[in-house]
N, C-alpha and C. Protein backbone atom coordinates (compact mmCIF):
# COMPACT_ATOMS: atom_id res chain seq x y z
N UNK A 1 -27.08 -25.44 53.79
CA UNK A 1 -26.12 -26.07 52.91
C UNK A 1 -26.47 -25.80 51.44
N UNK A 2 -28.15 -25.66 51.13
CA UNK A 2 -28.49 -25.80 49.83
C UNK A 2 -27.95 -24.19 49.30
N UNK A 3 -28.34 -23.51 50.41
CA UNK A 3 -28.18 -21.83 50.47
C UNK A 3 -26.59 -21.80 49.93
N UNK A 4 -25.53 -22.47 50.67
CA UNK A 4 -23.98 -21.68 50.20
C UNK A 4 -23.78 -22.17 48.70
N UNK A 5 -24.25 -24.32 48.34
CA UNK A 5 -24.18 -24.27 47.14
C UNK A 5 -24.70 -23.29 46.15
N UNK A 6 -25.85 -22.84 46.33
CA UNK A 6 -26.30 -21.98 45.39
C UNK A 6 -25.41 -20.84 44.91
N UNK A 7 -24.90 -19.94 46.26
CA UNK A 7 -23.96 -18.82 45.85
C UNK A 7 -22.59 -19.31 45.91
N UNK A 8 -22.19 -20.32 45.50
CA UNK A 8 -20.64 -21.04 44.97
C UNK A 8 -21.20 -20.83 43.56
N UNK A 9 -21.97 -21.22 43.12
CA UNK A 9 -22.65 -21.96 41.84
C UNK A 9 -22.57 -19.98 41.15
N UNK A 10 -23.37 -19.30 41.59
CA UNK A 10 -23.77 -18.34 41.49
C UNK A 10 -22.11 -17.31 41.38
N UNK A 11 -21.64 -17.33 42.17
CA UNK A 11 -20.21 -16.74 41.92
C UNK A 11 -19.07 -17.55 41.30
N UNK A 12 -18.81 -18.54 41.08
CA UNK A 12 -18.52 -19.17 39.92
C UNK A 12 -19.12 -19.15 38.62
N UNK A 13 -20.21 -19.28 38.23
CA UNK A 13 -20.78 -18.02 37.23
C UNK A 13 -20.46 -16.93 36.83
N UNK A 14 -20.39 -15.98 37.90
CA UNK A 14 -20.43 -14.92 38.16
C UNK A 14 -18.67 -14.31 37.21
N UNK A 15 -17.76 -15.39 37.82
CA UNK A 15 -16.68 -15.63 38.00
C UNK A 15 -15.73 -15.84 36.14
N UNK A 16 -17.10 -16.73 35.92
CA UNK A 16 -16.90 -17.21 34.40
C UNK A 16 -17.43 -16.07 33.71
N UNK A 17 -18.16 -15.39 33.93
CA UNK A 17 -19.05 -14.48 32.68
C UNK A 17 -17.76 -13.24 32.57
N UNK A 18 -17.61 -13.01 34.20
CA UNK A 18 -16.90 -11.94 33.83
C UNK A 18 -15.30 -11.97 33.47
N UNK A 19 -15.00 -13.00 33.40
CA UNK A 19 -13.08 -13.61 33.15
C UNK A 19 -13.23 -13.82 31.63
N UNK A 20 -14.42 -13.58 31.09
CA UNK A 20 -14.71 -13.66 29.22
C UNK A 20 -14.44 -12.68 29.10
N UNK A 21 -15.01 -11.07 29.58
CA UNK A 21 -15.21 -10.08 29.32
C UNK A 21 -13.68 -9.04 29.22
N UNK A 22 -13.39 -9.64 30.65
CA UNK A 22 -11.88 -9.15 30.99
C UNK A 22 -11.04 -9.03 30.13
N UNK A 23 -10.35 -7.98 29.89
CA UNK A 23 -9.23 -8.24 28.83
C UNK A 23 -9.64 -8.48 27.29
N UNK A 24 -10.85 -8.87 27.01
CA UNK A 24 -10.77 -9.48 25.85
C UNK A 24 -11.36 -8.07 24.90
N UNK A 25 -10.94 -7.41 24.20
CA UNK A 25 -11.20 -6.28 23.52
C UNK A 25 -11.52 -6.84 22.33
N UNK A 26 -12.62 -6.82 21.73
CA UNK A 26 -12.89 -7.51 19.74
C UNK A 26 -12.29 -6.70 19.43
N UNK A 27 -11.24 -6.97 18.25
CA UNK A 27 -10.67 -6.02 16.96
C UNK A 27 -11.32 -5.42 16.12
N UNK A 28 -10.72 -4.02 15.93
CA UNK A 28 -11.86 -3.44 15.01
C UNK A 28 -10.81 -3.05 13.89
N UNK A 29 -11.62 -3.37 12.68
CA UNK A 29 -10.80 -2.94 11.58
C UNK A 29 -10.36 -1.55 11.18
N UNK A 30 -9.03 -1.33 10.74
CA UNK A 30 -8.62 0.08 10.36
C UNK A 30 -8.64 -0.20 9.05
N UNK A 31 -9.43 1.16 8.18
CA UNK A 31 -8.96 1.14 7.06
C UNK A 31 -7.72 2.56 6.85
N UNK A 32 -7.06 1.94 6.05
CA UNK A 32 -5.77 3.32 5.46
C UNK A 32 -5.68 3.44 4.20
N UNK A 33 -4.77 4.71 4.21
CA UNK A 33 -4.75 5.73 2.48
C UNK A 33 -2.84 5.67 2.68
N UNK A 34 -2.81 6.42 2.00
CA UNK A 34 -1.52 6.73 1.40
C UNK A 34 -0.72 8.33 2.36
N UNK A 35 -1.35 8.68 3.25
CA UNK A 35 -1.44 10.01 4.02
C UNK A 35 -2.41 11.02 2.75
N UNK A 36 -2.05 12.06 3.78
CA UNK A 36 -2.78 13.35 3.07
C UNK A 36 -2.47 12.96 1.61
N UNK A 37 -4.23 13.79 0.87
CA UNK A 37 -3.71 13.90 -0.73
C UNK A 37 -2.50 15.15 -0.88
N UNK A 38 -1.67 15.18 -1.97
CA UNK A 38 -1.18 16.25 -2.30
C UNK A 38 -1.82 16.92 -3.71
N UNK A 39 -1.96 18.14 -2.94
CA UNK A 39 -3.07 18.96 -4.51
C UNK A 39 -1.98 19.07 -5.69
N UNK A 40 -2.36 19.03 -6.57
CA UNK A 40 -1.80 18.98 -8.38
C UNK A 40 -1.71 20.62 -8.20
N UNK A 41 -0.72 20.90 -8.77
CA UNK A 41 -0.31 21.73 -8.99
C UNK A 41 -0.29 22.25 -10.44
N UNK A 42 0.06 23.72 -10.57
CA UNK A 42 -0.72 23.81 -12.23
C UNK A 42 0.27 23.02 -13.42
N UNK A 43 1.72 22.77 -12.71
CA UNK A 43 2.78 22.07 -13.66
C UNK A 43 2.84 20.48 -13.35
N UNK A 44 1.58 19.96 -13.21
CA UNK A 44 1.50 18.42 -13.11
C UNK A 44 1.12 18.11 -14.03
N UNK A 45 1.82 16.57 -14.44
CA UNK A 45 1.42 15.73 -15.54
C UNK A 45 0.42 15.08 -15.18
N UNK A 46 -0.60 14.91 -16.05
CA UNK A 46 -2.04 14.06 -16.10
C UNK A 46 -1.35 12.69 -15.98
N UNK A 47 -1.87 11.86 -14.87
CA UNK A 47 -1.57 10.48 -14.47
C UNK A 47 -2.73 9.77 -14.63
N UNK A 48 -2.66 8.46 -15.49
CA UNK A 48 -3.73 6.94 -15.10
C UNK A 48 -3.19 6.40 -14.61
N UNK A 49 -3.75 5.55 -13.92
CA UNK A 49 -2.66 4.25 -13.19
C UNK A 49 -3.99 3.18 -13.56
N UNK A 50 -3.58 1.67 -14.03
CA UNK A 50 -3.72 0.55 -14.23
C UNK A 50 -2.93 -0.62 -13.42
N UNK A 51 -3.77 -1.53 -13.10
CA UNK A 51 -3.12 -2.48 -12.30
C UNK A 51 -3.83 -4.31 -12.89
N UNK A 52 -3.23 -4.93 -12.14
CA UNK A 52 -3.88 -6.74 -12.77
C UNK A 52 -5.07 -6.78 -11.89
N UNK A 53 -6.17 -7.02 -12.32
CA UNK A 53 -7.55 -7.58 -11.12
C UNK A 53 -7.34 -7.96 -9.95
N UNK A 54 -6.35 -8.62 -9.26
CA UNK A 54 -5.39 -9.24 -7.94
C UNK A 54 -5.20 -8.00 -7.30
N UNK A 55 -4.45 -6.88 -7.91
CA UNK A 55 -4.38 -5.84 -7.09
C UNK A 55 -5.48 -4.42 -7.16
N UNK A 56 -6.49 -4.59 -7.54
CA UNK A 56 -8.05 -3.65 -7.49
C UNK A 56 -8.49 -4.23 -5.95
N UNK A 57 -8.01 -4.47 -4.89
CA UNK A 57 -8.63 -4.54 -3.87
C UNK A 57 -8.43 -4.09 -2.57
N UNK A 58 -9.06 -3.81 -1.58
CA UNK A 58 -8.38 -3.08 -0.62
C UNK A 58 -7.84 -3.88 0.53
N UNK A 59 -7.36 -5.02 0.37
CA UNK A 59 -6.62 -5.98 0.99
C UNK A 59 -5.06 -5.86 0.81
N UNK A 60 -4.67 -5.88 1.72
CA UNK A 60 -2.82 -5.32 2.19
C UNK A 60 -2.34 -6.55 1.92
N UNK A 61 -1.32 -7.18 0.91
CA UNK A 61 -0.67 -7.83 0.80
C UNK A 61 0.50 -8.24 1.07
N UNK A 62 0.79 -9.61 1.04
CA UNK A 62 2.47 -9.56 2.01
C UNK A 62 2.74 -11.24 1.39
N UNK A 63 3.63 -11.61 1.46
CA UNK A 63 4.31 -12.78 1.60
C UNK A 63 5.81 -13.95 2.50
N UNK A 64 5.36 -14.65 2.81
CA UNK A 64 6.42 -15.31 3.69
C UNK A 64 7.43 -15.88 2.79
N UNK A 65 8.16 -15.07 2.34
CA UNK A 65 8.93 -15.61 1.48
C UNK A 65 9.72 -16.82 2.14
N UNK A 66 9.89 -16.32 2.99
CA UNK A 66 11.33 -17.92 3.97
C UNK A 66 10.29 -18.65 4.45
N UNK A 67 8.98 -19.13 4.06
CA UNK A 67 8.13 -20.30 4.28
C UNK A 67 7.32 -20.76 3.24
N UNK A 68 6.95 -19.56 1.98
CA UNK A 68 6.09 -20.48 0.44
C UNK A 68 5.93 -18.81 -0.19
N UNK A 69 6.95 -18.93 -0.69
CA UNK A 69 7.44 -17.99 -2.16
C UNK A 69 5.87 -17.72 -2.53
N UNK A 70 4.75 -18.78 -2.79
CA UNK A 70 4.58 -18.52 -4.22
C UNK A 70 2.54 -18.14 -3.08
N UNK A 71 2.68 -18.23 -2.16
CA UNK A 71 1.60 -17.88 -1.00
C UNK A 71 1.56 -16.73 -1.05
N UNK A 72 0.09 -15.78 -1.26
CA UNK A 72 0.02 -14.63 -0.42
C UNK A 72 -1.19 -14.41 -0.10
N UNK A 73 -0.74 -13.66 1.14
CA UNK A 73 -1.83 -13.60 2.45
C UNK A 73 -2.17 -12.31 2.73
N UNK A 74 -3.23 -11.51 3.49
CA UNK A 74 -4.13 -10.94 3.77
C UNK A 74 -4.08 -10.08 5.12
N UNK A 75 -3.59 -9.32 5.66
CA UNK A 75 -3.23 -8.75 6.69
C UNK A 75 -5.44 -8.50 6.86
N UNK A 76 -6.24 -9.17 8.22
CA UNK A 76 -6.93 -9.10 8.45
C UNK A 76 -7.32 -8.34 8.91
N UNK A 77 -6.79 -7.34 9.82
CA UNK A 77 -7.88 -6.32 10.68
C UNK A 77 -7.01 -4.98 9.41
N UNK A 78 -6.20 -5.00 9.14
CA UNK A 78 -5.80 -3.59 8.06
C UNK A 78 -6.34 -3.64 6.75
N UNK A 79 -6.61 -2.42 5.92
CA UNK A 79 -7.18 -2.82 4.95
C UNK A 79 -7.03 -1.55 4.39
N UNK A 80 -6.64 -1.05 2.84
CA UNK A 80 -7.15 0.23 2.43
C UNK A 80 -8.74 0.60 2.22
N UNK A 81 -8.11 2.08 2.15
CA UNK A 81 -9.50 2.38 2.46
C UNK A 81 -10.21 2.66 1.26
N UNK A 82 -9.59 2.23 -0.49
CA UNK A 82 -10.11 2.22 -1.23
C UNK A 82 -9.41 1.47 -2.11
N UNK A 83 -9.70 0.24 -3.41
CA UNK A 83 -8.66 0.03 -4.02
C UNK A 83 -7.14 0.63 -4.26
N UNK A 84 -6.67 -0.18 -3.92
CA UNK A 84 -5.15 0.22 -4.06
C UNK A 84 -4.79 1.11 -5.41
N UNK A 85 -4.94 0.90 -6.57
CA UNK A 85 -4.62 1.49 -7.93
C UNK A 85 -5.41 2.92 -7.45
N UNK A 86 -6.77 3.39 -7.21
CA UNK A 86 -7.50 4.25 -6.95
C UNK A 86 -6.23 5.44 -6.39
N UNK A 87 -6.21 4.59 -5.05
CA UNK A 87 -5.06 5.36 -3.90
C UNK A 87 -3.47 6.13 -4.45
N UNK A 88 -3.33 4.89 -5.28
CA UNK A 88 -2.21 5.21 -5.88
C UNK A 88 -2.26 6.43 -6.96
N UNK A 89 -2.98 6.55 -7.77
CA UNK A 89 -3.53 7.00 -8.93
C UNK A 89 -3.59 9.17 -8.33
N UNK A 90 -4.88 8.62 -6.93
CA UNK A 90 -4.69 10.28 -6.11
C UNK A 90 -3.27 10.94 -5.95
N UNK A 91 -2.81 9.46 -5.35
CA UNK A 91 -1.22 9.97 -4.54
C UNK A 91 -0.12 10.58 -5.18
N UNK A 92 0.25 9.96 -6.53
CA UNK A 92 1.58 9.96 -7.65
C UNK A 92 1.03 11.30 -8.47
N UNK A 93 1.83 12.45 -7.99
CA UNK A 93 2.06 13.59 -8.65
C UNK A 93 3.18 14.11 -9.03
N UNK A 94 3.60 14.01 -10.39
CA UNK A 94 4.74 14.28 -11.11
C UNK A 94 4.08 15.39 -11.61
N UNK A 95 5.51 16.66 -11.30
CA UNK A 95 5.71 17.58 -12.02
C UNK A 95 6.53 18.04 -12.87
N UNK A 96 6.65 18.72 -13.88
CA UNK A 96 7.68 19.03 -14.81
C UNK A 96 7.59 20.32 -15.97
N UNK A 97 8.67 20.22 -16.35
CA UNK A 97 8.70 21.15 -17.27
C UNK A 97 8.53 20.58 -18.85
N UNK A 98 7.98 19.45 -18.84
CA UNK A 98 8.18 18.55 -20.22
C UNK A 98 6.46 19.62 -20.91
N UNK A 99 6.53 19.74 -22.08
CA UNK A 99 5.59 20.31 -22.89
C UNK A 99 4.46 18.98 -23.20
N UNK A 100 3.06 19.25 -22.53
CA UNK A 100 2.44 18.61 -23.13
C UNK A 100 2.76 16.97 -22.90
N UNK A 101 2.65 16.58 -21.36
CA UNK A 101 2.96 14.88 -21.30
C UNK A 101 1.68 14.66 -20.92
N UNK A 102 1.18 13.31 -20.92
CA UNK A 102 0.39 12.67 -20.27
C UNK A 102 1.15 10.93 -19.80
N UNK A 103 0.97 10.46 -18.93
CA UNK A 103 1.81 9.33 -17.96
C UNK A 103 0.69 8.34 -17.83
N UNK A 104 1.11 7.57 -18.16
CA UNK A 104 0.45 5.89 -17.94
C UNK A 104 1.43 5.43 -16.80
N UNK A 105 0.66 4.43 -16.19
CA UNK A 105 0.96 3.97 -15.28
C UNK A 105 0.79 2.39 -15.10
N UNK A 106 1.26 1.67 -15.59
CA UNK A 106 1.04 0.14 -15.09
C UNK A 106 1.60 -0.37 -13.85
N UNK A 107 0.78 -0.61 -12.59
CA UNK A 107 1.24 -1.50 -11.40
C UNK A 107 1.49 -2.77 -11.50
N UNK A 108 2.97 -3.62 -11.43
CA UNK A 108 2.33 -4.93 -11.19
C UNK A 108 2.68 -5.44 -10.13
N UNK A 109 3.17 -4.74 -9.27
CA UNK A 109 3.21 -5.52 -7.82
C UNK A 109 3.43 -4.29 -6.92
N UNK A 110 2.61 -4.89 -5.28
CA UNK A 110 2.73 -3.69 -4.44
C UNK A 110 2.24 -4.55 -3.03
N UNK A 111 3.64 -4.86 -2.55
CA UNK A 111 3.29 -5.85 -1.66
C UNK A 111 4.08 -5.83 -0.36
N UNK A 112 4.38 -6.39 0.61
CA UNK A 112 5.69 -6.64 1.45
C UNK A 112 5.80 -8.11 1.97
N UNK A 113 7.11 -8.31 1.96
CA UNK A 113 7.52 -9.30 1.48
C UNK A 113 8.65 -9.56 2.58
N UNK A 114 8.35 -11.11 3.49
CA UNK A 114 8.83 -11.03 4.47
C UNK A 114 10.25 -12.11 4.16
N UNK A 115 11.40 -11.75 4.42
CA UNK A 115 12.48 -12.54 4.19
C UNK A 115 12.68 -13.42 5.61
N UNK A 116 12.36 -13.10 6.63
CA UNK A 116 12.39 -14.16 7.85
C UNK A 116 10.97 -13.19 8.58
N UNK A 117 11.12 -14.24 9.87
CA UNK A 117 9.86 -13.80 10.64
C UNK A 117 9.85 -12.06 11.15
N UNK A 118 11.27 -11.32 11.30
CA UNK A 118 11.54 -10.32 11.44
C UNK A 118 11.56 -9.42 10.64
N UNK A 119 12.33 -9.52 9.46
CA UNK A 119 13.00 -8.79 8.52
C UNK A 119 11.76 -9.00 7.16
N UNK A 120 11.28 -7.84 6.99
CA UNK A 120 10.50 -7.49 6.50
C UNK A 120 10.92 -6.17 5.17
N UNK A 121 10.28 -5.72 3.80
CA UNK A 121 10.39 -4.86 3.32
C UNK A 121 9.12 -5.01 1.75
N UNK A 122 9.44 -3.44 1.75
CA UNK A 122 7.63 -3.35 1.03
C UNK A 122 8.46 -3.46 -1.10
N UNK A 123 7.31 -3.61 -1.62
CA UNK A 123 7.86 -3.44 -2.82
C UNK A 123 7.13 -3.23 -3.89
N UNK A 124 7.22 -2.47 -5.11
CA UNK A 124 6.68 -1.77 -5.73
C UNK A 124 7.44 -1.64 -7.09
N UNK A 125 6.52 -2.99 -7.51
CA UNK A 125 6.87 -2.36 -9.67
C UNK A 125 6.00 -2.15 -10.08
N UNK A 126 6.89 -0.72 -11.27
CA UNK A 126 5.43 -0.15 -12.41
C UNK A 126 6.30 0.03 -13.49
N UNK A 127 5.33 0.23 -14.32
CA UNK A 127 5.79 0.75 -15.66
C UNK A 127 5.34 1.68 -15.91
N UNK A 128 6.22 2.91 -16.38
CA UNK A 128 5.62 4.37 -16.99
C UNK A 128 6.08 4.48 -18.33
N UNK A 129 4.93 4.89 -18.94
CA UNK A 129 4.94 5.30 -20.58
C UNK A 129 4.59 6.82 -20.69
N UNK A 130 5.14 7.38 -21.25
CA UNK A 130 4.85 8.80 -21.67
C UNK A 130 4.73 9.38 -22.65
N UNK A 131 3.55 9.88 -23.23
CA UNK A 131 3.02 9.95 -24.13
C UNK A 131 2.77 11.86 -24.34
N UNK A 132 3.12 11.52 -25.75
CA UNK A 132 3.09 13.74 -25.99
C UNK A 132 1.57 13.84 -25.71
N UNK A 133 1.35 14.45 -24.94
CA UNK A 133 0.14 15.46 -24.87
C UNK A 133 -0.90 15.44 -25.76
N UNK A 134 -0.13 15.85 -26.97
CA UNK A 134 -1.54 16.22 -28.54
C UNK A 134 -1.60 15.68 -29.48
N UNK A 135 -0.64 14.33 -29.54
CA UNK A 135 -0.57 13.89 -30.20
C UNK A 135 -1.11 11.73 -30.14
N UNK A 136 -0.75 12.22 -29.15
CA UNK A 136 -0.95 11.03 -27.87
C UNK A 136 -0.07 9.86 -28.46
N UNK A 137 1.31 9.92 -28.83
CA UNK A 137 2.36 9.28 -29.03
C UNK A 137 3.04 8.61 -28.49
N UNK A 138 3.90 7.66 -28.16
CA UNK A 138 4.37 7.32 -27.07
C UNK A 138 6.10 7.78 -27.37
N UNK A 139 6.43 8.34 -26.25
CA UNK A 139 7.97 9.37 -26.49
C UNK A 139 8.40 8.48 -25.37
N UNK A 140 8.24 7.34 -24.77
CA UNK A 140 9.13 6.89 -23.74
C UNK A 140 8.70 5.92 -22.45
N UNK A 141 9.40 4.46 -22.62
CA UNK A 141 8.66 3.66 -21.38
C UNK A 141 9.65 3.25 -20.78
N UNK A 142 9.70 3.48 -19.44
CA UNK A 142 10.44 2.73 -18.47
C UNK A 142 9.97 1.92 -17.39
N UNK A 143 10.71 0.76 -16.78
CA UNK A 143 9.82 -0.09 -15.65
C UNK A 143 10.40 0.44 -14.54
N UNK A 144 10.34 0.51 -13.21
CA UNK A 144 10.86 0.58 -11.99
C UNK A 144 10.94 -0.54 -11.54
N UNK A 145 11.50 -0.62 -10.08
CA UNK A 145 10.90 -1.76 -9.07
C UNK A 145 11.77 -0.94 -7.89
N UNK A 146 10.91 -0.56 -6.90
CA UNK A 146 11.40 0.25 -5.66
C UNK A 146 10.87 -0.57 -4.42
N UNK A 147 11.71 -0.75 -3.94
CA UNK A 147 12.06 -1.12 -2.66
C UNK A 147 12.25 -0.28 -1.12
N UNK A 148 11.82 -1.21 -0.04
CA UNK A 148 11.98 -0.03 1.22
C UNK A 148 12.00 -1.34 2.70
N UNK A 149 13.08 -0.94 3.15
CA UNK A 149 12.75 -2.14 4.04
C UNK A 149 12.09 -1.22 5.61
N UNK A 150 11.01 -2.54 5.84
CA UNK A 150 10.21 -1.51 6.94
C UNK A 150 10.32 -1.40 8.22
N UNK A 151 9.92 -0.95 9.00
CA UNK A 151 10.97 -0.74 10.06
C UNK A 151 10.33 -1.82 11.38
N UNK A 152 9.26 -2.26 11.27
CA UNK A 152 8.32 -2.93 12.07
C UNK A 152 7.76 -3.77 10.85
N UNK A 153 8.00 -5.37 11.28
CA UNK A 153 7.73 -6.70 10.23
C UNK A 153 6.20 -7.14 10.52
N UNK A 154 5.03 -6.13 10.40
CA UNK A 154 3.88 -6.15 10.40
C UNK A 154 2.89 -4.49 9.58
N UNK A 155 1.53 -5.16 9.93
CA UNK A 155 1.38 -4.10 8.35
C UNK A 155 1.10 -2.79 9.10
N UNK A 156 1.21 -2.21 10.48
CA UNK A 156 2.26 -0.57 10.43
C UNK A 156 3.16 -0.54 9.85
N UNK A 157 4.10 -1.46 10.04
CA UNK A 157 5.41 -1.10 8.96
C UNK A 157 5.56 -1.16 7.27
N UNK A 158 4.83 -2.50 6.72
CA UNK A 158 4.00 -2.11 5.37
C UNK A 158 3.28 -0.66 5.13
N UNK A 159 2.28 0.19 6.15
CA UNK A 159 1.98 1.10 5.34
C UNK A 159 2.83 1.75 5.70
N UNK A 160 3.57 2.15 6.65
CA UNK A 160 4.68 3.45 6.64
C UNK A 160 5.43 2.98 5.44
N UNK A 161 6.01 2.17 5.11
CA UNK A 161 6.48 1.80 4.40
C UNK A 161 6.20 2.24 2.38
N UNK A 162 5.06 1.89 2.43
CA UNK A 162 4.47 1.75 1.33
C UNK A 162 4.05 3.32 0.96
N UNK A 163 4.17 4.40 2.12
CA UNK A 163 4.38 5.83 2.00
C UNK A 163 5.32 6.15 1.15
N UNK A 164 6.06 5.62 1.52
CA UNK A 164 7.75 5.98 1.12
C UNK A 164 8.18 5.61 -0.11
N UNK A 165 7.47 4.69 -0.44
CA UNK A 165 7.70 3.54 -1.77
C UNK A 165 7.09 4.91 -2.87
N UNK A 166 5.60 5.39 -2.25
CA UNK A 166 4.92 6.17 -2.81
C UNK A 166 5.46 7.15 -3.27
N UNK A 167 6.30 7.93 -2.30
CA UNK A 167 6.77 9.17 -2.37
C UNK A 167 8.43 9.27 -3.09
N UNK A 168 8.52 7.76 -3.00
CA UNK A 168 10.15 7.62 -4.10
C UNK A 168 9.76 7.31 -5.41
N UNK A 169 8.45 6.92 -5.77
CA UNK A 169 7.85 6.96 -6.72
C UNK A 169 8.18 8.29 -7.73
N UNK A 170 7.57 8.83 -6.80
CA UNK A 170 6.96 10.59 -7.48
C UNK A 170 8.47 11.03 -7.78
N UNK A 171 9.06 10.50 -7.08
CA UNK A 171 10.86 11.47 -6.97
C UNK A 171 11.17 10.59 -8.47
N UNK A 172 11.69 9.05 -8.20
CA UNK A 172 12.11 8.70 -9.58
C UNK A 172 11.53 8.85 -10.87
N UNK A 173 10.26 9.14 -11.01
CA UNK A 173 9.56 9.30 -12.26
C UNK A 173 10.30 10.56 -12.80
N UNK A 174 10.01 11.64 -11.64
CA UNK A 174 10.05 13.04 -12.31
C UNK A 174 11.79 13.51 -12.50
N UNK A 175 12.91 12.59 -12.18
CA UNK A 175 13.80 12.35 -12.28
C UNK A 175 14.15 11.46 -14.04
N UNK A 176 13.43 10.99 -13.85
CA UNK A 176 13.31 10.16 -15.59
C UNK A 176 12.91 10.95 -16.23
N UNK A 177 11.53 11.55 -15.97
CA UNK A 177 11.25 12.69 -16.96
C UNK A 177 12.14 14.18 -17.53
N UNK A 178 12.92 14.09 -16.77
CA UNK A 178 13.85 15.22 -17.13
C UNK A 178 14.42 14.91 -17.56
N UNK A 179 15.32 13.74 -17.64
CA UNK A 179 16.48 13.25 -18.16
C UNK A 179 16.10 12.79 -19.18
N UNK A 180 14.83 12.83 -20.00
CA UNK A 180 14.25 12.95 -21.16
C UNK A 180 13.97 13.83 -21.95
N UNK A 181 13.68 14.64 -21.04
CA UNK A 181 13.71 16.72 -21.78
C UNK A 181 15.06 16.22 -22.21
N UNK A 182 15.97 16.35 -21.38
CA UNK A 182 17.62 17.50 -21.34
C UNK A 182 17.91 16.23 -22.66
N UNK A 183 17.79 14.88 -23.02
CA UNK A 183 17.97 14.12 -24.15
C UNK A 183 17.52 14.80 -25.51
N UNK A 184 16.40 15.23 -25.26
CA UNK A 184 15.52 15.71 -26.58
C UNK A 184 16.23 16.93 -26.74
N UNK A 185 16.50 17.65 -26.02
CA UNK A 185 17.80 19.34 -26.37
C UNK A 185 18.45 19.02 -27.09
């Protein structure tokens, strides 16, 4: 009798150690970039990018807007894989035919921003100043704010997302910048 309690005891144990193990996979953190760098080309404008201390970190930001506007939270297992401004700074390559620019860059928001538990979209304001080359003047500032709604309301869909934000970036700048040449003609 003492014999079967023992191996009840013993496979109920047995039973518990391994029903922990089962299934239960620990999360491992991903860090992410912006995709591949794109190499500068010999007709690229020299870019800084600047951002507020809040966004120098490699924490993915988001907000519940349809539960506290003024809350933001921390996507835990995702994370860049280097300050955000850094990332940004590699990524944003404007080219042109403008003589002699150099491009400032102020970030002040770069986030996604959830309008219900589903419906999700990423967002992205900056300010660009452009400054002559040799003189280091300022010939022109404009703000953006670009938008992208993402296709999955979690942070895969923030960074695909925040690709795109990236890469409409590069399109509207160098779209402004021309339409600043063909002004100055």
């Amino acid at each position: 009798m003492k014999r079967i309690i023992n191996k009840m005891l013993a496979l109920s144990l047995l039973g518990i150690v391994t029903a922990c193990s089962v299934g239960s996979h620990p999360a491992i953190p991903v860090s992410h970039d912006l995709g591949p760098i794109v190499l500068a080309k010999a007709d690229s404008i020299p870019v800084t990018l600047s951002a507020p201390v809040w966004l120098w970190s490699e924490r993915i930001r988001y907000r519940l807007l349809y539960k506290d506007a003024t809350a933001v939270a921390y996507y835990n297992l995702d994370r860049w894989e280097a300050p955000l401004p850094a990332l940004l700074e590699r990524r944003i390559k404007v080219t042109g035919k403008q003589p002699a620019l150099k491009l400032q860059i102020r970030l002040t928001e770069f986030e996604q921003q959830f309008e219900s538990i589903n419906n999700a979209q990423v967002v992205m304001t900056f300010t660009v100043s452009a400054f002559s080359g040799d003189s280091n003047s300022l010939l022109a500032k404009r703000s953006f704010t670009l938008s992208h709604k993402t296709a999955t309301a979690d942070a895969n869909g923030a960074i695909a997302g925040f690709v795109v934000l990236t890469e409409q970036a590069n399109k509207e700048i160098a779209v402004w910048l021309t339409s600043l040449a063909k002004t100055k003609k």
